[in-house]
N, C-alpha and C. Protein backbone atom coordinates (compact mmCIF):
# COMPACT_ATOMS: atom_id res chain seq x y z
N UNK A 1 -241.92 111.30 -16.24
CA UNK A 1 -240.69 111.38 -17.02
C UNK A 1 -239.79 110.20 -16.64
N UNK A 2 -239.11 109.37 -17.46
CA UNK A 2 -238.18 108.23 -17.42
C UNK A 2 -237.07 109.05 -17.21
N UNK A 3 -236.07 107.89 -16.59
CA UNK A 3 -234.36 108.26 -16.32
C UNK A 3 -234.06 107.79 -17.72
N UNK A 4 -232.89 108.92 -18.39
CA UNK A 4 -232.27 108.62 -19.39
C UNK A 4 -231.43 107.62 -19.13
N UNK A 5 -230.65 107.22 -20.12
CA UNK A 5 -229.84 105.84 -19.72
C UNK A 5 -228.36 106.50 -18.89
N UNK A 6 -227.84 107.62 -19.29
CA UNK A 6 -226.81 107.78 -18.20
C UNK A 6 -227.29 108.16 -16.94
N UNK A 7 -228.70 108.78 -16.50
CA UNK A 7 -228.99 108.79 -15.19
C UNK A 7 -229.23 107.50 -14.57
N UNK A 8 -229.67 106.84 -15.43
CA UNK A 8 -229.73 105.28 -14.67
C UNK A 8 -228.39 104.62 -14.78
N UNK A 9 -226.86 104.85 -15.48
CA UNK A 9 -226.27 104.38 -14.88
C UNK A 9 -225.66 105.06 -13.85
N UNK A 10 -225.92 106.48 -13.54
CA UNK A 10 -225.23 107.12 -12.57
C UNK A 10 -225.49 106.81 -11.51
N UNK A 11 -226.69 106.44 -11.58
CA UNK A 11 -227.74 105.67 -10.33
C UNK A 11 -227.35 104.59 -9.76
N UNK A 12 -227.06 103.59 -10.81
CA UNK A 12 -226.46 102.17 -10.87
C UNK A 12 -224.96 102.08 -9.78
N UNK A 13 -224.49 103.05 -10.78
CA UNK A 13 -222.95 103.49 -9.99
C UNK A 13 -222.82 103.93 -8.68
N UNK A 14 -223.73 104.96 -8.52
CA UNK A 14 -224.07 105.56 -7.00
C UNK A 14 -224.34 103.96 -5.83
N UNK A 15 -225.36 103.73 -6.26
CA UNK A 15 -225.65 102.15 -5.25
C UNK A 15 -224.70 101.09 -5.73
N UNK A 16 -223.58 101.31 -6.38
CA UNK A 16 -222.73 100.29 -6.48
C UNK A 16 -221.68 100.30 -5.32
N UNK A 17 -221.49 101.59 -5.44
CA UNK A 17 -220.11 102.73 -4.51
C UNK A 17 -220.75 102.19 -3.26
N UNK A 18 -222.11 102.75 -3.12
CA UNK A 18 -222.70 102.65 -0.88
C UNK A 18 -222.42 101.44 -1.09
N UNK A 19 -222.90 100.35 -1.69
CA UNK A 19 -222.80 99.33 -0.98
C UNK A 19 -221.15 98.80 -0.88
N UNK A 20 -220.23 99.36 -1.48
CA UNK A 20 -219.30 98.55 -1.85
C UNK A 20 -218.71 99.72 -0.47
N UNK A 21 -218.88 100.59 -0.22
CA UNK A 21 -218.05 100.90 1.23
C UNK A 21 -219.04 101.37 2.38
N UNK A 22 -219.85 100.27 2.80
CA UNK A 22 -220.52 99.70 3.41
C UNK A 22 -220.17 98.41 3.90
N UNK A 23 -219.92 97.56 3.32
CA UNK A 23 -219.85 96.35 3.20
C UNK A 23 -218.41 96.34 4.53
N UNK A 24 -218.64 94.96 5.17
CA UNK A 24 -217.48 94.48 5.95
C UNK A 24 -215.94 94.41 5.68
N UNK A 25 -215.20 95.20 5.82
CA UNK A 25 -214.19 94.91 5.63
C UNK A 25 -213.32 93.65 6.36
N UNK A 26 -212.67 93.19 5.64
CA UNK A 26 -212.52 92.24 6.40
C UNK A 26 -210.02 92.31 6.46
N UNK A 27 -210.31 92.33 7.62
CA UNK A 27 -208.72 92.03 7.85
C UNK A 27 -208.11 91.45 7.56
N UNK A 28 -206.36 90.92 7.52
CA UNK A 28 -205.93 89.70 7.55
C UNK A 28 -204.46 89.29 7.37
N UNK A 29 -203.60 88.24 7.03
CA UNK A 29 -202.93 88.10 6.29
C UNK A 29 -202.40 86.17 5.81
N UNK A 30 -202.20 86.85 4.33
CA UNK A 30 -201.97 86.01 3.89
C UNK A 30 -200.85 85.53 3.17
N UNK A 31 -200.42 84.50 2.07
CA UNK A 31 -199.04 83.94 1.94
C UNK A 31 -199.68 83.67 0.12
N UNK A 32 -198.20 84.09 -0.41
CA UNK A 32 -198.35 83.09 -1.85
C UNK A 32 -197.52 82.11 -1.96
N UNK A 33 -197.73 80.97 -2.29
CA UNK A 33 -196.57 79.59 -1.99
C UNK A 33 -196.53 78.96 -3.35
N UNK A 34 -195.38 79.16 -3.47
CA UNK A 34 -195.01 78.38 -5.06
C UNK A 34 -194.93 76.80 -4.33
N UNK A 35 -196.10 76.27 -5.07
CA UNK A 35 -196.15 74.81 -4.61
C UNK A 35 -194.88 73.64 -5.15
N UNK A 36 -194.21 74.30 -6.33
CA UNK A 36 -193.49 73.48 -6.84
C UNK A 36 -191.79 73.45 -5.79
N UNK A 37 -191.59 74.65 -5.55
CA UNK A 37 -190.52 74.67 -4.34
C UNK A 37 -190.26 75.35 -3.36
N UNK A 38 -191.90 75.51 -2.40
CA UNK A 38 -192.04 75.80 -0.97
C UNK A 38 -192.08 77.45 -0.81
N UNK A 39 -191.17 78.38 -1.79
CA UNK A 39 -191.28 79.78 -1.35
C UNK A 39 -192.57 80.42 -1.37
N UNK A 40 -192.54 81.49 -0.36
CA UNK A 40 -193.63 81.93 -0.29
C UNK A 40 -193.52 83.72 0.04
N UNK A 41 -194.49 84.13 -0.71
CA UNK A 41 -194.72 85.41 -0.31
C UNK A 41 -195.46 85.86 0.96
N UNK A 42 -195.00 86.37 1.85
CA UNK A 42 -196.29 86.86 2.93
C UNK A 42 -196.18 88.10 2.42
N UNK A 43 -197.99 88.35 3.15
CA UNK A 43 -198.80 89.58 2.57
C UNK A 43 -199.71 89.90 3.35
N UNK A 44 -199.94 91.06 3.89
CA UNK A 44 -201.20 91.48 4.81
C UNK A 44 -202.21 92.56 4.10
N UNK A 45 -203.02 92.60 4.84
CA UNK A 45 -203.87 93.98 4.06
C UNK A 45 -205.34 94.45 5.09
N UNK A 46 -205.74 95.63 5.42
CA UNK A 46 -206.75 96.14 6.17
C UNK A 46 -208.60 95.59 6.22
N UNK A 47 -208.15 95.46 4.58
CA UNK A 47 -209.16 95.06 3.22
C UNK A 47 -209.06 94.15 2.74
N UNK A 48 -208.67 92.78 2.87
CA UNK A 48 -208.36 91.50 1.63
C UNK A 48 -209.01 91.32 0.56
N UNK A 49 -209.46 92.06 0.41
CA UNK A 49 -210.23 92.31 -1.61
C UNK A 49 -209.55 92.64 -2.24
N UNK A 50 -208.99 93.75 -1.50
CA UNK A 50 -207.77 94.09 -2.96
C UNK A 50 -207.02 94.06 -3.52
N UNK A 51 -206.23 93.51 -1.83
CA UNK A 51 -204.56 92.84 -2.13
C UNK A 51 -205.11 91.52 -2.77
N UNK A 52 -205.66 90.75 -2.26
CA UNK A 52 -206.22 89.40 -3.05
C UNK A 52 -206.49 89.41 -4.32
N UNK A 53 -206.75 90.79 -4.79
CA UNK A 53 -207.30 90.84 -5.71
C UNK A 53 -205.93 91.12 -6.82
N UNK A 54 -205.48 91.88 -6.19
CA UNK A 54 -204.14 92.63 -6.70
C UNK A 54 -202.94 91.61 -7.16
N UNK A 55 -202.50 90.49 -5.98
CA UNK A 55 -201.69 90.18 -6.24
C UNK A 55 -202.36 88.26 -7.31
N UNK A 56 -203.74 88.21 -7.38
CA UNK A 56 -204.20 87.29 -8.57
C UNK A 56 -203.47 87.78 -9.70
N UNK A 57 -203.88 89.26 -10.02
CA UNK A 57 -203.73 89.90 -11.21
C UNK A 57 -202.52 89.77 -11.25
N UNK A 58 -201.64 90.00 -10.19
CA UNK A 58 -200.00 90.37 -10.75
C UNK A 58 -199.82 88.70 -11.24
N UNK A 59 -200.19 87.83 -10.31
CA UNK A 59 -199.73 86.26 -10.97
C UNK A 59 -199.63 86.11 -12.35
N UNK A 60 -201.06 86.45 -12.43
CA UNK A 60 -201.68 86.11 -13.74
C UNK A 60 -200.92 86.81 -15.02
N UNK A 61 -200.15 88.02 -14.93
CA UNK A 61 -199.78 89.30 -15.60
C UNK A 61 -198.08 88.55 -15.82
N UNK A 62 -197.96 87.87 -14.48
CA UNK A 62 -196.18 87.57 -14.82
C UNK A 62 -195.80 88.88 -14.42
N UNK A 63 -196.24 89.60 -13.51
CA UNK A 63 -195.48 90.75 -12.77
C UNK A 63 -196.24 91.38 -11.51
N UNK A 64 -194.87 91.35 -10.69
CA UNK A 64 -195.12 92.10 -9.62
C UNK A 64 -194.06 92.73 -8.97
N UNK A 65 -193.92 93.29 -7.81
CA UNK A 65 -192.88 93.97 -7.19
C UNK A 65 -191.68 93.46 -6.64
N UNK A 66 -191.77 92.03 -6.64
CA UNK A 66 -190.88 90.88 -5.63
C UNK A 66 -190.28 90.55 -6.54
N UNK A 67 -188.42 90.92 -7.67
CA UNK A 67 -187.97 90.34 -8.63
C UNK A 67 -187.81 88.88 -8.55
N UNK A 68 -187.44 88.11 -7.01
CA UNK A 68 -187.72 87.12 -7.28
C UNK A 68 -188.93 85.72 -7.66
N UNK A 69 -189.54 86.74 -7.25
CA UNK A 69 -191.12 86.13 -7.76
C UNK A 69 -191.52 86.14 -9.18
N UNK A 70 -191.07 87.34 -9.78
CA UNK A 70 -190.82 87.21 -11.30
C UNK A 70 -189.89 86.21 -11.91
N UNK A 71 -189.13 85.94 -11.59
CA UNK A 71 -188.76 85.24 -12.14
C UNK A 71 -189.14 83.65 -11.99
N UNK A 72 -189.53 83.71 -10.65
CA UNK A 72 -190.33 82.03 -10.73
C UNK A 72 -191.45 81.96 -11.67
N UNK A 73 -191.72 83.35 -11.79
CA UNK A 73 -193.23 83.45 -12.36
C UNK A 73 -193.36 83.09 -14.09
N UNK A 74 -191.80 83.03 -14.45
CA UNK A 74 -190.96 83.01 -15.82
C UNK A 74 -190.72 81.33 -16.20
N UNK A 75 -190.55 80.78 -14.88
CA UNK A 75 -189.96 79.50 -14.33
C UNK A 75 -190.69 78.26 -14.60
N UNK A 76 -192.13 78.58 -13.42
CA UNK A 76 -193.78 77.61 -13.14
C UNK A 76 -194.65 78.53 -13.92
N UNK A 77 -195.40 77.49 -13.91
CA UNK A 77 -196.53 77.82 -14.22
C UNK A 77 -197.53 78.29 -13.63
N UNK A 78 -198.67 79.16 -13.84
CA UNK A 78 -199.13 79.94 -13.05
C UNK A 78 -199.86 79.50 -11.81
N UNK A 79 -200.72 78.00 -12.18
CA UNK A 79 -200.90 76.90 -11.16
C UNK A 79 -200.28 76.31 -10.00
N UNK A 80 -198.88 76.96 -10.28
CA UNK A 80 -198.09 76.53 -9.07
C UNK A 80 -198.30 77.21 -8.03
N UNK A 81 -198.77 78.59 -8.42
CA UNK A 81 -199.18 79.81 -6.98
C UNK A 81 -199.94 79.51 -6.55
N UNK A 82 -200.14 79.42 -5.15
CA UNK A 82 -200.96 79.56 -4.83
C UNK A 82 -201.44 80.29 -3.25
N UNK A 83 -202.71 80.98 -3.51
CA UNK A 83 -202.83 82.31 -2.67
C UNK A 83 -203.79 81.57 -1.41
N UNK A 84 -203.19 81.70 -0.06
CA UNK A 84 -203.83 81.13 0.95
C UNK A 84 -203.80 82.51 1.92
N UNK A 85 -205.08 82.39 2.24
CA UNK A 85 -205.50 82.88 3.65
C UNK A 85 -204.97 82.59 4.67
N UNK A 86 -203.84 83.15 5.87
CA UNK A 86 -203.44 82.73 6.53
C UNK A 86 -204.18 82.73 8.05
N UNK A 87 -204.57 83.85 8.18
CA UNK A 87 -205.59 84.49 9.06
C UNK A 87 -206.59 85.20 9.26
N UNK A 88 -207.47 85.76 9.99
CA UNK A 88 -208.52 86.65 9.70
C UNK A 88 -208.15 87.48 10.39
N UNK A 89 -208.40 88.97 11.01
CA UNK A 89 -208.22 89.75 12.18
C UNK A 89 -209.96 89.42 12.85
N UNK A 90 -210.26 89.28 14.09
CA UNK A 90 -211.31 88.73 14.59
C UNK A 90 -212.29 89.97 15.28
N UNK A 91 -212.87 90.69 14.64
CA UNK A 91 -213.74 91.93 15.22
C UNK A 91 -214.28 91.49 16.42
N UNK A 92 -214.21 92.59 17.40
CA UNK A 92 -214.91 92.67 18.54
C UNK A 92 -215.38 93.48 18.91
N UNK A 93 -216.88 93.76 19.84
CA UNK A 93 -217.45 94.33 19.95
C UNK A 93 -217.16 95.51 21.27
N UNK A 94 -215.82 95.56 21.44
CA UNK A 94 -215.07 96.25 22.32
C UNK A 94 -215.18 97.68 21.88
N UNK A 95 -215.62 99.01 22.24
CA UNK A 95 -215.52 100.05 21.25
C UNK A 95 -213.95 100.77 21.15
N UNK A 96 -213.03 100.21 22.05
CA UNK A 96 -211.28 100.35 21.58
C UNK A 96 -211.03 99.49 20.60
N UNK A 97 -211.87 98.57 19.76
CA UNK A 97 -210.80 97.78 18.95
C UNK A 97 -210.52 98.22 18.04
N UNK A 98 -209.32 98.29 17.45
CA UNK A 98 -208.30 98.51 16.52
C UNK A 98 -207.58 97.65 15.68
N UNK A 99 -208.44 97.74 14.45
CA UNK A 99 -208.11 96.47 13.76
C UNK A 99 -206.62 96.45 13.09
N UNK A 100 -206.55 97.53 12.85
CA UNK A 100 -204.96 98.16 12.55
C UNK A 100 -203.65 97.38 13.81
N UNK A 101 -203.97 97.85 14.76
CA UNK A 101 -203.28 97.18 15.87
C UNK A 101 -203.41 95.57 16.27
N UNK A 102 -204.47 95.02 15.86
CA UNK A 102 -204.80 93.88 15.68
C UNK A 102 -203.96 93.16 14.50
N UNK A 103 -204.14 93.87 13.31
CA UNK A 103 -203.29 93.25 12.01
C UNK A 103 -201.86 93.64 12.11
N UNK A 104 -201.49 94.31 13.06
CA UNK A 104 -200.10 94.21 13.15
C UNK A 104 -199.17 93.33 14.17
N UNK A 105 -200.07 92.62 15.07
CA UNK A 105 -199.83 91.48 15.93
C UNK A 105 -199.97 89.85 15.36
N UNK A 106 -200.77 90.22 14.43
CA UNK A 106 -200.88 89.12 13.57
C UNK A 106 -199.23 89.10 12.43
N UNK A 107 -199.45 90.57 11.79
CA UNK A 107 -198.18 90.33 10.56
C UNK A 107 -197.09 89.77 11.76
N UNK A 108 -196.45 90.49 12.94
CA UNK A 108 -195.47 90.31 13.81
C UNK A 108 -195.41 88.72 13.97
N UNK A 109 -196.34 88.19 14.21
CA UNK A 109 -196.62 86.77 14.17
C UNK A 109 -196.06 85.72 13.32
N UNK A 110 -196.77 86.28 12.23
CA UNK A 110 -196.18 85.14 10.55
C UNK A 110 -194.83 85.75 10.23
N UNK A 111 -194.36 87.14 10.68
CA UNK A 111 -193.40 87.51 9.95
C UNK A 111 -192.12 86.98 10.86
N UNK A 112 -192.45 86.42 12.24
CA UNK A 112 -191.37 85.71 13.35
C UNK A 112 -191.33 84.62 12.70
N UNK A 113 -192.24 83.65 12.12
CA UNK A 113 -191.92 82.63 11.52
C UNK A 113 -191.49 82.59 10.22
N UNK A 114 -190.97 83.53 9.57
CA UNK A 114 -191.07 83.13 8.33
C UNK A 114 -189.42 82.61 7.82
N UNK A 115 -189.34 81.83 7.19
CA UNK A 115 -187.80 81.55 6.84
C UNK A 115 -187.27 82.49 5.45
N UNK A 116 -186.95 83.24 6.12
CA UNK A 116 -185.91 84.60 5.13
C UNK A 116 -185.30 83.94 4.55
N UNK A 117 -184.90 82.62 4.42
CA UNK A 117 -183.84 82.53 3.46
C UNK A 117 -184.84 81.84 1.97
N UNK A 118 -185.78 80.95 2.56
CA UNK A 118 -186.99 80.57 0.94
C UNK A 118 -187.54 81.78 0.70
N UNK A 119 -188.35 82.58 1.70
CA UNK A 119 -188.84 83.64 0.99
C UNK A 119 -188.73 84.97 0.11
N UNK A 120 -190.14 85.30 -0.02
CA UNK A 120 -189.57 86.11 -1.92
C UNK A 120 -189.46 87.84 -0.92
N UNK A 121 -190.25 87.65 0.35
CA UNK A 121 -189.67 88.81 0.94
C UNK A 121 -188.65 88.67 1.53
N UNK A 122 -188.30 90.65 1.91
CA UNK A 122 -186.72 90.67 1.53
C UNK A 122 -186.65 92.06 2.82
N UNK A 123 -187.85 92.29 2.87
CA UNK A 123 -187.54 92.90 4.63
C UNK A 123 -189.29 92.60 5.11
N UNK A 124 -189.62 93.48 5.90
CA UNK A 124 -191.29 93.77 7.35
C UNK A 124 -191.87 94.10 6.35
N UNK A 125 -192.18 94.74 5.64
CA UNK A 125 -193.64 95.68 4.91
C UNK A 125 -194.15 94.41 3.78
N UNK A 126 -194.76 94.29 4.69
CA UNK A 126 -195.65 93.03 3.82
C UNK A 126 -197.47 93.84 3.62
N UNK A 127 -197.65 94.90 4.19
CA UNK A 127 -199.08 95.14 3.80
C UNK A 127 -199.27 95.92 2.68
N UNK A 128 -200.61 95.52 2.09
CA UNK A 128 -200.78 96.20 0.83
C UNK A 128 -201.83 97.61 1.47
N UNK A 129 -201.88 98.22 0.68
CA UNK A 129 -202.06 99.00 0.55
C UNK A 129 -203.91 99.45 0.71
């Protein structure tokens, strides 16, 4: 007996899901920098797929949560953003490591440097979700 076509995509879907939370997560944080006049968004996340992923889409959409970013976003052109990797969180084979506690020594890090007065953030909670 053959798989009908929705058992084969249920199938499809099933080994789409394991592998997709399987796969390495990877830590981090990163910055959006309007190249045309230096501001920048910082941004962290557990996962960088999604926020990366998330805040492409918001570029691209002309919306996101940061009003002043909307409105640059009204301003430049979408080419002017641009989304950089600032860091990685660095796994170790320690069985205490805590990548959570790790990515929050890192945000503490970029978020001591950041100049509050260019940027489009406006307090600490820079991680997505």
């Amino acid at each position: 007996m053959t798989d009908t076509p929705d058992e084969t995509t249920q199938a499809r879907r099933a080994e789409l899901r394991r592998t997709y939370e399987e796969r390495t997560k990877e830590a981090g944080v990163f910055q959006v920098r309007n190249a045309k006049n230096g501001r920048v968004l910082l941004a962290s996340g557990l996962d960088l797929h999604g926020p990366l992923n998330r805040v492409a889409f918001e570029l691209d959409s002309k919306g996101c949560r940061h009003p002043e970013l909307v409105n640059d976003l009204k301003t430049f052109e979408r080419g002017d953003f641009v989304i950089e990797v600032l860091e990685m969180v660095v796994p170790k084979d320690d069985p205490d490591f805590d990548p959570r506690k790790e990515l929050e020594i890192l945000e503490q890090k970029y978020l001591a440097s950041l100049d509050r007065t260019t940027a489009y953030n406006r307090d600490d909670r820079i991680r997505y979700p």
